[in-house]
PDB file of N, CA and C in Angstrom:
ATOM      1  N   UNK A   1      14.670  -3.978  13.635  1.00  0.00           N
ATOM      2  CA  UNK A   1      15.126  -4.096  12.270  1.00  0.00           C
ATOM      3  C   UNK A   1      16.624  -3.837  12.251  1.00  0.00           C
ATOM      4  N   UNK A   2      17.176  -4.875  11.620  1.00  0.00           N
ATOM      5  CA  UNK A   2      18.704  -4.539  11.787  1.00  0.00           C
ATOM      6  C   UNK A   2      18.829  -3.487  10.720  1.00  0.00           C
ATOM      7  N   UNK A   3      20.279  -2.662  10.725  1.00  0.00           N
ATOM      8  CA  UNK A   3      20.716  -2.082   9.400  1.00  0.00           C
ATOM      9  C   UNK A   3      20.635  -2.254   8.388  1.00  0.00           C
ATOM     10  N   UNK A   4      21.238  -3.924   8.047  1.00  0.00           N
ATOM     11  CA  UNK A   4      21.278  -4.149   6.730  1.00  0.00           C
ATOM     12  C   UNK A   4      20.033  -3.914   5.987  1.00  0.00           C
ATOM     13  N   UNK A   5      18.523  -4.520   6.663  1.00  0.00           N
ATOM     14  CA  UNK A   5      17.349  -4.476   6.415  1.00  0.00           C
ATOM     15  C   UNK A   5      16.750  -3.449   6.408  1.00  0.00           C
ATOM     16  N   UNK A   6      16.960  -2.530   7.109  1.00  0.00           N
ATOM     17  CA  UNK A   6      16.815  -1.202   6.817  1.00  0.00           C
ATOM     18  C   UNK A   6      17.366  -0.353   5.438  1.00  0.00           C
ATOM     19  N   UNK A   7      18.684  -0.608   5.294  1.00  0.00           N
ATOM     20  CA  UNK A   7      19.893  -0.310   3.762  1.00  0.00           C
ATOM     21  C   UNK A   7      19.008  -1.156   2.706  1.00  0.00           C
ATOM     22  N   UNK A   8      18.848  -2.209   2.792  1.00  0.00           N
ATOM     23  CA  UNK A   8      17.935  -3.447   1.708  1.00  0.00           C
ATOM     24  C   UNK A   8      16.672  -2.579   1.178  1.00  0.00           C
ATOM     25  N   UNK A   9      15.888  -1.847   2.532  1.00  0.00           N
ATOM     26  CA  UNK A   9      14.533  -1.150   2.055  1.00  0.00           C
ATOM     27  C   UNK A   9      14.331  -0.425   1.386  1.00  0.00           C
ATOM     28  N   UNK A  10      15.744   0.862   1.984  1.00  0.00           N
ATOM     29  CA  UNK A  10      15.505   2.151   1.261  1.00  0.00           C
ATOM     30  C   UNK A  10      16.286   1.849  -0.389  1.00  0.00           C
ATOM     31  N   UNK A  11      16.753   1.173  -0.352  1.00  0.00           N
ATOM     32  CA  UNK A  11      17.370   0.767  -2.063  1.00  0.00           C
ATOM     33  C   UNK A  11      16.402  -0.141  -2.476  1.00  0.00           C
ATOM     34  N   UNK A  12      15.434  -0.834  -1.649  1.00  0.00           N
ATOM     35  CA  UNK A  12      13.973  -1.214  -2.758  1.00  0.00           C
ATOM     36  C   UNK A  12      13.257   0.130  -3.061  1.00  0.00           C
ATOM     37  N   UNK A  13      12.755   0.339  -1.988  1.00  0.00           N
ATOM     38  CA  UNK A  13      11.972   1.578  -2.500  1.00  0.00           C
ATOM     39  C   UNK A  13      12.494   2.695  -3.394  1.00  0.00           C
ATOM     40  N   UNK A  14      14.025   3.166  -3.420  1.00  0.00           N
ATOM     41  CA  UNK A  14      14.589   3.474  -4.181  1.00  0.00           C
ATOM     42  C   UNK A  14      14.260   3.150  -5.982  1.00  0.00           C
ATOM     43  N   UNK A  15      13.910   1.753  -5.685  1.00  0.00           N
ATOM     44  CA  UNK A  15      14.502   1.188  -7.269  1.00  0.00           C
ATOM     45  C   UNK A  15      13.162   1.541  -7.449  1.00  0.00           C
ATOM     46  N   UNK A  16      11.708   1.473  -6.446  1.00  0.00           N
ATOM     47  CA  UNK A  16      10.868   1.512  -7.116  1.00  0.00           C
ATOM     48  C   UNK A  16      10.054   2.589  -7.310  1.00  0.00           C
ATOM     49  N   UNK A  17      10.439   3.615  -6.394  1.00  0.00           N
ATOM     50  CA  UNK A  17      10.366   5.077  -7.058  1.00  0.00           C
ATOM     51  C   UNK A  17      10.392   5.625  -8.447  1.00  0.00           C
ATOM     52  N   UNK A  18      12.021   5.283  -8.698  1.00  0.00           N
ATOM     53  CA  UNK A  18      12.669   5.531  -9.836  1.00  0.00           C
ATOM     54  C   UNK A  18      11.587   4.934 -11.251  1.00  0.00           C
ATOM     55  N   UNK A  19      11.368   3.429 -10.983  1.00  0.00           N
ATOM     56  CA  UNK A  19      10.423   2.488 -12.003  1.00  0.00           C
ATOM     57  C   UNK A  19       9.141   2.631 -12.426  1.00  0.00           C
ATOM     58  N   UNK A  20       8.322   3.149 -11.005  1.00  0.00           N
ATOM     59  CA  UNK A  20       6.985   3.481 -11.341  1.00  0.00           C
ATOM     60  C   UNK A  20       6.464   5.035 -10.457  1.00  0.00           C
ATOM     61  N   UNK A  21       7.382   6.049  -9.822  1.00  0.00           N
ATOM     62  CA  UNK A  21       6.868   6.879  -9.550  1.00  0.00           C
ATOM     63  C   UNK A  21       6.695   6.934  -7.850  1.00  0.00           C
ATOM     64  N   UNK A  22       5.884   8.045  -7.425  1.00  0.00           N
ATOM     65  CA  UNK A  22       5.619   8.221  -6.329  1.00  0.00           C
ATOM     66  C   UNK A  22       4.563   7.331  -6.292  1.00  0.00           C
ATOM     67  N   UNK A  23       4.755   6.544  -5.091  1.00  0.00           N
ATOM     68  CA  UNK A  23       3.877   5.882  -4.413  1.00  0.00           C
ATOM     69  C   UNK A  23       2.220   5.783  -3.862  1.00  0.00           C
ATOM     70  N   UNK A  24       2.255   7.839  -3.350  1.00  0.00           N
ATOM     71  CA  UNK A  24       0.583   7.306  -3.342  1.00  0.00           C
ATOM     72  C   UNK A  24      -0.040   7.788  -4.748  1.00  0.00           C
ATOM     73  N   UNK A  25       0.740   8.563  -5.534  1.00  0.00           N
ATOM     74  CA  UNK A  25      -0.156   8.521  -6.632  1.00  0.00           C
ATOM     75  C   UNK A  25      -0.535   7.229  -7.492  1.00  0.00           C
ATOM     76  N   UNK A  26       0.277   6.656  -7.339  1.00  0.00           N
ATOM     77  CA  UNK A  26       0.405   5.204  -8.396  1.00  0.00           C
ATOM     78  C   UNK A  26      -0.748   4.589  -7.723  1.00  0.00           C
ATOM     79  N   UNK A  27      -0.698   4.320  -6.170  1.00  0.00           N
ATOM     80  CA  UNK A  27      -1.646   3.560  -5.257  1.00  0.00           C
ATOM     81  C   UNK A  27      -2.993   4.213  -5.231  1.00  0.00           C
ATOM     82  N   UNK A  28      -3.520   5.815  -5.584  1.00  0.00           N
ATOM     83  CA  UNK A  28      -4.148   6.383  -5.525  1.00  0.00           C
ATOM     84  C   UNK A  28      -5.165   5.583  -6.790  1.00  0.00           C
ATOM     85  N   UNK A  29      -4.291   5.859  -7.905  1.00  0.00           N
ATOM     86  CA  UNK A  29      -4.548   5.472  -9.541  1.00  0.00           C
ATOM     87  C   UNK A  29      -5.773   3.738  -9.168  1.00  0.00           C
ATOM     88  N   UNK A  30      -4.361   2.961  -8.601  1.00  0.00           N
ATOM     89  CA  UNK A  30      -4.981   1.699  -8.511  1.00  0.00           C
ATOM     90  C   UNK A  30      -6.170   1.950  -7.752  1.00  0.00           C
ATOM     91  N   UNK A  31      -6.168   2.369  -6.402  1.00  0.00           N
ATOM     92  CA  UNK A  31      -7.498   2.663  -5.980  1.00  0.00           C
ATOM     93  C   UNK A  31      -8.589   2.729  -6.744  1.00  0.00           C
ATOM     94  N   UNK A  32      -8.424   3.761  -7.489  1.00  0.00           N
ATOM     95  CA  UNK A  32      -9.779   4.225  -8.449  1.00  0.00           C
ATOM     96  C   UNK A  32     -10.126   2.884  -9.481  1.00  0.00           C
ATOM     97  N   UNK A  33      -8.748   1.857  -9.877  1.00  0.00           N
ATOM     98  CA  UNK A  33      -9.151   0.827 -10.635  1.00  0.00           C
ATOM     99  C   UNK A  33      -9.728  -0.251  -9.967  1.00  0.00           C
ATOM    100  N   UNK A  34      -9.378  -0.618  -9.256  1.00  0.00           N
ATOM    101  CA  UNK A  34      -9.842  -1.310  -7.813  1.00  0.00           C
ATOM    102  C   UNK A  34     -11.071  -1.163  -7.310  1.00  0.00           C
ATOM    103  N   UNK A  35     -11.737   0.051  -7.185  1.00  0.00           N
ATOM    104  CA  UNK A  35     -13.332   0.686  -7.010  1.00  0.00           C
ATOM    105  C   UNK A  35     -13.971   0.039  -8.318  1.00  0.00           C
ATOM    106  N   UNK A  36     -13.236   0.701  -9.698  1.00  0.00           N
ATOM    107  CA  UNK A  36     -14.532   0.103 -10.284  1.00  0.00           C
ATOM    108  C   UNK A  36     -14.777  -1.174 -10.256  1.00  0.00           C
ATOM    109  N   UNK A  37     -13.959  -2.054 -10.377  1.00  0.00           N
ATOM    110  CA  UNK A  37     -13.393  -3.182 -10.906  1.00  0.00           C
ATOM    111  C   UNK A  37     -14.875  -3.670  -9.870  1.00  0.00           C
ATOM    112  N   UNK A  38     -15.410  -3.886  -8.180  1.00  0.00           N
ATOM    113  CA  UNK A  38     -15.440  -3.787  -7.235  1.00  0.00           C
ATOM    114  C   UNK A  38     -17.305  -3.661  -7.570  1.00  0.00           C
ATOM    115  N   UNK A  39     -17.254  -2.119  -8.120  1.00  0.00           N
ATOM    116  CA  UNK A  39     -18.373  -1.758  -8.022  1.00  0.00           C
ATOM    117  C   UNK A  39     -19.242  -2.144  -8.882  1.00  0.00           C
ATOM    118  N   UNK A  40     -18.534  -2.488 -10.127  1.00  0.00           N
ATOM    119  CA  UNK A  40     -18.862  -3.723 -11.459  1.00  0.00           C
ATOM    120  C   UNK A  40     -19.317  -4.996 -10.695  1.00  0.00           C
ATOM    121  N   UNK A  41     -18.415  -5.840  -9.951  1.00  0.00           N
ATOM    122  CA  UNK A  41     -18.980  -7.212  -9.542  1.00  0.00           C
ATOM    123  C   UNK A  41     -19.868  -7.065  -9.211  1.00  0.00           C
ATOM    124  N   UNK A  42     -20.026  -6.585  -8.037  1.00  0.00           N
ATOM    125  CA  UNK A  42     -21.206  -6.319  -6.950  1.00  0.00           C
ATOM    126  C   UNK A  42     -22.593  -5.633  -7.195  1.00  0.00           C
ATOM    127  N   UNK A  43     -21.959  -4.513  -8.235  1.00  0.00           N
ATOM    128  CA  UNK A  43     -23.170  -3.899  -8.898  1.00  0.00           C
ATOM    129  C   UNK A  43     -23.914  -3.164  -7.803  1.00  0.00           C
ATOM    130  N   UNK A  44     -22.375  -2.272  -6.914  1.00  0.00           N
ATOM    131  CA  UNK A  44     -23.014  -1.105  -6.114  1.00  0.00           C
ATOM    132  C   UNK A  44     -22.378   0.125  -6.521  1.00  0.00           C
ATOM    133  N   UNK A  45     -22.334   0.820  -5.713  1.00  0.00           N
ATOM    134  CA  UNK A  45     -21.666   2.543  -5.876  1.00  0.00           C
ATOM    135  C   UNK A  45     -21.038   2.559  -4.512  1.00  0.00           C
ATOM    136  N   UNK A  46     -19.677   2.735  -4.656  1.00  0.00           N
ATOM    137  CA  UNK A  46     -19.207   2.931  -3.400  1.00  0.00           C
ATOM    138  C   UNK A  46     -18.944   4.322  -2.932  1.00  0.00           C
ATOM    139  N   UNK A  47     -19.069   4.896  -1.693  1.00  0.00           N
ATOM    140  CA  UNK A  47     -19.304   6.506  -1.241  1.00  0.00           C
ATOM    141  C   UNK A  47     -17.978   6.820  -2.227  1.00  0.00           C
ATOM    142  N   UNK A  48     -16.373   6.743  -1.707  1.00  0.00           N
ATOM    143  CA  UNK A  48     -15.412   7.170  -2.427  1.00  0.00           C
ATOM    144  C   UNK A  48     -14.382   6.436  -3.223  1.00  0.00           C
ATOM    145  N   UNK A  49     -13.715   6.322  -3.504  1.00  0.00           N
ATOM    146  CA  UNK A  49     -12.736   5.345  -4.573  1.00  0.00           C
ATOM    147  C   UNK A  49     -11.898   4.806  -3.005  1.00  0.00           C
ATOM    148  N   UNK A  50     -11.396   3.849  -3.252  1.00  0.00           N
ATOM    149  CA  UNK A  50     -10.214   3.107  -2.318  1.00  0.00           C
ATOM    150  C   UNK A  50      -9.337   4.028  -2.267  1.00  0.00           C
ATOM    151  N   UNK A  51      -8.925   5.033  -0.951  1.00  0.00           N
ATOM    152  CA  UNK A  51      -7.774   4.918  -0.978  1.00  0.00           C
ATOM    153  C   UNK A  51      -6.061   4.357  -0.880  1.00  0.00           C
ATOM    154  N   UNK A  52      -5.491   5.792  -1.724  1.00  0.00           N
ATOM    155  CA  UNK A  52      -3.893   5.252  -1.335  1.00  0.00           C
ATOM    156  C   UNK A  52      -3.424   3.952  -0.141  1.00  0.00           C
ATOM    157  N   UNK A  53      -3.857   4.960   1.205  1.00  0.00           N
ATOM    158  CA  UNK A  53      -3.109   3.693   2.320  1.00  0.00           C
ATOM    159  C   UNK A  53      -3.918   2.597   2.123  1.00  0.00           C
ATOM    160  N   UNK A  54      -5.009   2.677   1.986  1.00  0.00           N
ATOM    161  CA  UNK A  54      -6.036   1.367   2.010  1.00  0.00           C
ATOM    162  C   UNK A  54      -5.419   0.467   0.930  1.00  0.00           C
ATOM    163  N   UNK A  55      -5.011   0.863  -0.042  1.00  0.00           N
ATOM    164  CA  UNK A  55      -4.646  -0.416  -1.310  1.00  0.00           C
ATOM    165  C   UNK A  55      -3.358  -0.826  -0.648  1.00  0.00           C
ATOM    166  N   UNK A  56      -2.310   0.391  -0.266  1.00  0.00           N
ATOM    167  CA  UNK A  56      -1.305  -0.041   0.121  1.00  0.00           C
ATOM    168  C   UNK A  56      -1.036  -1.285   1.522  1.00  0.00           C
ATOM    169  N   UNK A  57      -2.170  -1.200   2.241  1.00  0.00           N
ATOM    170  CA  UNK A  57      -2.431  -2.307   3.373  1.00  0.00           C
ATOM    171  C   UNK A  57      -3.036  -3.200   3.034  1.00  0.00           C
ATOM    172  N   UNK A  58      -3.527  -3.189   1.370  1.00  0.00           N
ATOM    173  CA  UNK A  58      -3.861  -4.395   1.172  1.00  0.00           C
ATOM    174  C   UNK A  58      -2.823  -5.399   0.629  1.00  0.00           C
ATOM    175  N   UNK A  59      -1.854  -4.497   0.338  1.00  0.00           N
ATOM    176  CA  UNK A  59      -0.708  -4.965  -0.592  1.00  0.00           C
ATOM    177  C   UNK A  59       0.120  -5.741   0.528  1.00  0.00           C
ATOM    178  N   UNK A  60       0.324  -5.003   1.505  1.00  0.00           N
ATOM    179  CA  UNK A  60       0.617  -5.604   2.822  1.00  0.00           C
ATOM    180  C   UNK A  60       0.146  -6.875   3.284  1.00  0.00           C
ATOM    181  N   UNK A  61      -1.074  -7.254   3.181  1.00  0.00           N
ATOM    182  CA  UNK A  61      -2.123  -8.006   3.542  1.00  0.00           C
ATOM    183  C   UNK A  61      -1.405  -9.404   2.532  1.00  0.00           C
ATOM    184  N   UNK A  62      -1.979  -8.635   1.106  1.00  0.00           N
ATOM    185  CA  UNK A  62      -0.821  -9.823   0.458  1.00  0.00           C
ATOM    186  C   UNK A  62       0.208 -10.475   0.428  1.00  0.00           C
ATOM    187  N   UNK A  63       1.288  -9.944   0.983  1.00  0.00           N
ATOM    188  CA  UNK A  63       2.921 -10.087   1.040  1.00  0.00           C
ATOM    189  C   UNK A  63       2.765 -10.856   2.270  1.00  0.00           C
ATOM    190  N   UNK A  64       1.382 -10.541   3.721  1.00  0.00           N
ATOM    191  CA  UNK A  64       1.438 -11.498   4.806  1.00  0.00           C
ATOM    192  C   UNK A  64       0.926 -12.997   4.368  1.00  0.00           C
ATOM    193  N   UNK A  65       0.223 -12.863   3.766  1.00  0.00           N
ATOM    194  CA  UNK A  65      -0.755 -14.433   2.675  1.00  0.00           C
ATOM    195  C   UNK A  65       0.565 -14.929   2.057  1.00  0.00           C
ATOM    196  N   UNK A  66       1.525 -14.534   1.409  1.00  0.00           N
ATOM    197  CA  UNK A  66       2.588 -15.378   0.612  1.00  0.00           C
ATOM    198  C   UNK A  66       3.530 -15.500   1.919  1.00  0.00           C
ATOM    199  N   UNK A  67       4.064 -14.698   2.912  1.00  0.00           N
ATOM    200  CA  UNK A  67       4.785 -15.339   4.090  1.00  0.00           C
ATOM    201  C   UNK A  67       3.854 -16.555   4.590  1.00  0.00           C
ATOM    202  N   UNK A  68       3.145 -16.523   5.245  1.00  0.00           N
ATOM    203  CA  UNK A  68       1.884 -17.712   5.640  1.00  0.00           C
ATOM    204  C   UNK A  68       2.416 -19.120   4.759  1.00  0.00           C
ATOM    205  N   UNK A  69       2.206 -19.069   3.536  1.00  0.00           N
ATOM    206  CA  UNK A  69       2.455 -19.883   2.525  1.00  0.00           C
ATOM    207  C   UNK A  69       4.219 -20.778   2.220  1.00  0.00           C
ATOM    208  N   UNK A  70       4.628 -19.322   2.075  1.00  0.00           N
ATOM    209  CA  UNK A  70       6.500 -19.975   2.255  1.00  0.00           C
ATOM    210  C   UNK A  70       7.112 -19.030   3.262  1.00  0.00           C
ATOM    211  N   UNK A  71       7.362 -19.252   4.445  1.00  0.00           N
ATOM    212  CA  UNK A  71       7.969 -18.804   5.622  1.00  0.00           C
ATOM    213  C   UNK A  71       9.327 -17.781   5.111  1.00  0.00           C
ATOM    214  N   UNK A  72      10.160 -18.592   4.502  1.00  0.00           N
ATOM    215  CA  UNK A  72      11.439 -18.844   3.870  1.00  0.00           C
ATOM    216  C   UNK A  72      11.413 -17.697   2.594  1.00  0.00           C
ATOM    217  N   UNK A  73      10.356 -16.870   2.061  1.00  0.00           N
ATOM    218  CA  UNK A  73      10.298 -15.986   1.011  1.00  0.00           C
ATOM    219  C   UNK A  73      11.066 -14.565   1.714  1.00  0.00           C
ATOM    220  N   UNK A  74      12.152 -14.507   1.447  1.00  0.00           N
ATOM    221  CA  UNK A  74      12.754 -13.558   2.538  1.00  0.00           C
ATOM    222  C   UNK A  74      12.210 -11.988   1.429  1.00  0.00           C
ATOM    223  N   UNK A  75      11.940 -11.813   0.700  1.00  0.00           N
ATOM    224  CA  UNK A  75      11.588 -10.604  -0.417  1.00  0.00           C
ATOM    225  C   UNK A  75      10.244  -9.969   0.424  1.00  0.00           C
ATOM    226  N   UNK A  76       9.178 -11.028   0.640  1.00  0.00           N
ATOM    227  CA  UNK A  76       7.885 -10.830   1.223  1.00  0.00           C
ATOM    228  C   UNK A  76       7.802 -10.245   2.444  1.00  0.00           C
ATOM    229  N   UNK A  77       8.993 -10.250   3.337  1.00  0.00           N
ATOM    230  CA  UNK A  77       9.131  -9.442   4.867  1.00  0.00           C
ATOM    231  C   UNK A  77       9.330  -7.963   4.878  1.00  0.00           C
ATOM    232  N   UNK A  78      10.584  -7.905   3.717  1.00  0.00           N
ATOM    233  CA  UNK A  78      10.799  -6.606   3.489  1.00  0.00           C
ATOM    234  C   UNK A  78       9.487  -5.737   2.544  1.00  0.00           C
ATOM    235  N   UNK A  79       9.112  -6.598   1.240  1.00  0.00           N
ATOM    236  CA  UNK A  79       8.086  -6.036   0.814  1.00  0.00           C
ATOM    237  C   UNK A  79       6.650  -5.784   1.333  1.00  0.00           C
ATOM    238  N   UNK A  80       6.609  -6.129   2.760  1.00  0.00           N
ATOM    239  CA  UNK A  80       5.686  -6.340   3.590  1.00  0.00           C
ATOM    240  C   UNK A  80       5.878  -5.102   4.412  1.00  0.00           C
ATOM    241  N   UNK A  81       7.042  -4.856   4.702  1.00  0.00           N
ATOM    242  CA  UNK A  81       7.624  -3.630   5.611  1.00  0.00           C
ATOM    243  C   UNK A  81       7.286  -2.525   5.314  1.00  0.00           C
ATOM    244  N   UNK A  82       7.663  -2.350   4.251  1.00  0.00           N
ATOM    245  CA  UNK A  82       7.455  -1.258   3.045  1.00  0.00           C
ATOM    246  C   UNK A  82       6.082  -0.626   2.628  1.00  0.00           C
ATOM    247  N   UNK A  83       5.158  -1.597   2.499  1.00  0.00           N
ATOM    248  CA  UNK A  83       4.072  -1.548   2.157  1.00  0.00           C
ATOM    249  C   UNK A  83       2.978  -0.492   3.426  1.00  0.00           C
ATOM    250  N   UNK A  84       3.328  -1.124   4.721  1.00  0.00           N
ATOM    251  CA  UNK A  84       2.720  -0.571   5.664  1.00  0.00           C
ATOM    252  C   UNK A  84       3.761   0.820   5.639  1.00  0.00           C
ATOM    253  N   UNK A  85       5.289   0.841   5.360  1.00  0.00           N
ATOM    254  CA  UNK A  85       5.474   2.274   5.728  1.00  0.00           C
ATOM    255  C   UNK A  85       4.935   3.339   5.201  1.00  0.00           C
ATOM    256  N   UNK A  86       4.539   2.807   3.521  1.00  0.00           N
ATOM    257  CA  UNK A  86       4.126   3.419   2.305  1.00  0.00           C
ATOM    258  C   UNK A  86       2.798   4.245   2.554  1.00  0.00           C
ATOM    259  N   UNK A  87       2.059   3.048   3.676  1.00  0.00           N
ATOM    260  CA  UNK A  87       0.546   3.104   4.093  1.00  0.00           C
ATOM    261  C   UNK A  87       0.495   4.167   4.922  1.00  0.00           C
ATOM    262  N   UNK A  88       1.393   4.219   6.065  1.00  0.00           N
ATOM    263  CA  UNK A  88       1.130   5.101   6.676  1.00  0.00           C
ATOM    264  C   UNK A  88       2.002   6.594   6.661  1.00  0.00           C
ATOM    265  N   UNK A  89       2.962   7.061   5.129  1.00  0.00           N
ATOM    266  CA  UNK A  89       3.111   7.981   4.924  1.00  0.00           C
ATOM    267  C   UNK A  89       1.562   8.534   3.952  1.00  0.00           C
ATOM    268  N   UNK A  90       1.123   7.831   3.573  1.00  0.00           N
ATOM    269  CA  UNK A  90       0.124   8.377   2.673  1.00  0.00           C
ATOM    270  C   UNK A  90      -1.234   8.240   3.426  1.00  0.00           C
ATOM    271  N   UNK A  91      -1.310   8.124   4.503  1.00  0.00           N
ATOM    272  CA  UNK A  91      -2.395   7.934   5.607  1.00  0.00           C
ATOM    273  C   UNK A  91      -2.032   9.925   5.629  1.00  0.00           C
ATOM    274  N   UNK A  92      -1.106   9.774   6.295  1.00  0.00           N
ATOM    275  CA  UNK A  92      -0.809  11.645   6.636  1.00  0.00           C
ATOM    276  C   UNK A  92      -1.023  12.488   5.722  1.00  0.00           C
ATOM    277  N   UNK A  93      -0.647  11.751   4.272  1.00  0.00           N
ATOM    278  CA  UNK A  93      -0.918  13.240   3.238  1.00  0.00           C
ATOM    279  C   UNK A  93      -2.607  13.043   3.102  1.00  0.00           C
ATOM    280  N   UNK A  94      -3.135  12.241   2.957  1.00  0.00           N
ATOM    281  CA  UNK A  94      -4.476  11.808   2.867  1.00  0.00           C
ATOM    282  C   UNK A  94      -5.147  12.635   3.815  1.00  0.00           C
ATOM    283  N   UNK A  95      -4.942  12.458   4.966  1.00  0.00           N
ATOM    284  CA  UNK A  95      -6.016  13.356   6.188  1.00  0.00           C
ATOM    285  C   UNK A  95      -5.412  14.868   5.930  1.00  0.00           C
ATOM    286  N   UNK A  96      -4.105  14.938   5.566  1.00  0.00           N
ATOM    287  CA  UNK A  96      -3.682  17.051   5.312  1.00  0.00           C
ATOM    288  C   UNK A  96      -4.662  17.141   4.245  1.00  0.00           C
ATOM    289  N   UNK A  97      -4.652  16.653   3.353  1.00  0.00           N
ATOM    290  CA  UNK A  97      -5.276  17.097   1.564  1.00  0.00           C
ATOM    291  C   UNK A  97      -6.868  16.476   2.171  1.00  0.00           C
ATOM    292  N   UNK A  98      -7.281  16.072   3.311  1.00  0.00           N
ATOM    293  CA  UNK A  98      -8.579  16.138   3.398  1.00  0.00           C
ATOM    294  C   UNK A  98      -9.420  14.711   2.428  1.00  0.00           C
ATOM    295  N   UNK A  99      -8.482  14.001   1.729  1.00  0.00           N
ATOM    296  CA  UNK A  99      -9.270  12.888   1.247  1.00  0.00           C
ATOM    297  C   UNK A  99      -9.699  11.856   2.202  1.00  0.00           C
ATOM    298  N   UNK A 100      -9.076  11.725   3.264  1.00  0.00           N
ATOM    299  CA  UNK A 100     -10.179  10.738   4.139  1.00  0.00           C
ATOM    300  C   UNK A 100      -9.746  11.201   5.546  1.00  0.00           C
ATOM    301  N   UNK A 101     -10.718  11.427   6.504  1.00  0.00           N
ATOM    302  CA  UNK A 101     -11.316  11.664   7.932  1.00  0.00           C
ATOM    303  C   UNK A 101     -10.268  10.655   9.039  1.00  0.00           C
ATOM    304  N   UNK A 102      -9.368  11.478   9.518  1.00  0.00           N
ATOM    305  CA  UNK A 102      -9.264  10.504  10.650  1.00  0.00           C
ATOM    306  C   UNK A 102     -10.951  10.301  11.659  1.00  0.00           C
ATOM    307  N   UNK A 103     -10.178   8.755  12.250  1.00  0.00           N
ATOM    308  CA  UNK A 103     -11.002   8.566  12.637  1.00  0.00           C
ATOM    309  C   UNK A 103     -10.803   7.986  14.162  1.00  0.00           C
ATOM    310  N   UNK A 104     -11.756   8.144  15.075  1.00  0.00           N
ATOM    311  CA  UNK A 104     -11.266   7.565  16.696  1.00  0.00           C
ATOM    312  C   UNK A 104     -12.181   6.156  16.703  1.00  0.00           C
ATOM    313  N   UNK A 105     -11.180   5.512  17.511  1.00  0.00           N
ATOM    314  CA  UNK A 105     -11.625   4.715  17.705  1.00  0.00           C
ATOM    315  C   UNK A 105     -11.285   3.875  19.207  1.00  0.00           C
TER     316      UNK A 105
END
């Protein structure tokens, strides 16, 4: 990752701190909307709500589906970057605070 792209990140995430808050709570929130939303279609009960990193790698997942689509979306690399870093700072608070089990594999 060059500098600039690195400088580009932390002033996205910057802006979006500031706009909507800390990250895994917001992602936490969606989680829980995301479960029901989920458990409505299907018409099951899922053991726990989606977590934080989990929505956030899905968000990831997304931003890789719109690169796929337009190569050339230069927003989608960085917001792609981000997403997994997001994922795996809130992977760590997640297993300290005990909401989900690392796991071996």
């Amino acid at each position: 990752m060059t500098q600039k792209t690195k400088h580009v990140e932390e002033r996205i995430r910057k802006d979006r701190t500031s706009r909507y808050g800390d990250h895994v709570a917001g992602h936490r929130n969606l989680g829980l909307a995301w479960t029901g939303l989920i458990q409505n279609h299907y018409g099951i009960c899922l053991a726990h709500p989606l977590p934080a990193h989990l929505v956030e790698i899905m968000m990831a997942a997304n931003k890789a589906n719109r690169i796929a689509i337009n190569p050339s979306g230069r927003d989608h690399y960085n917001d792609g970057r981000i997403y997994i870093s997001m994922a795996e700072e809130a992977s760590e608070q997640e297993v300290e605070g005990g909401v989900v089990e690392p796991k071996e594999v």
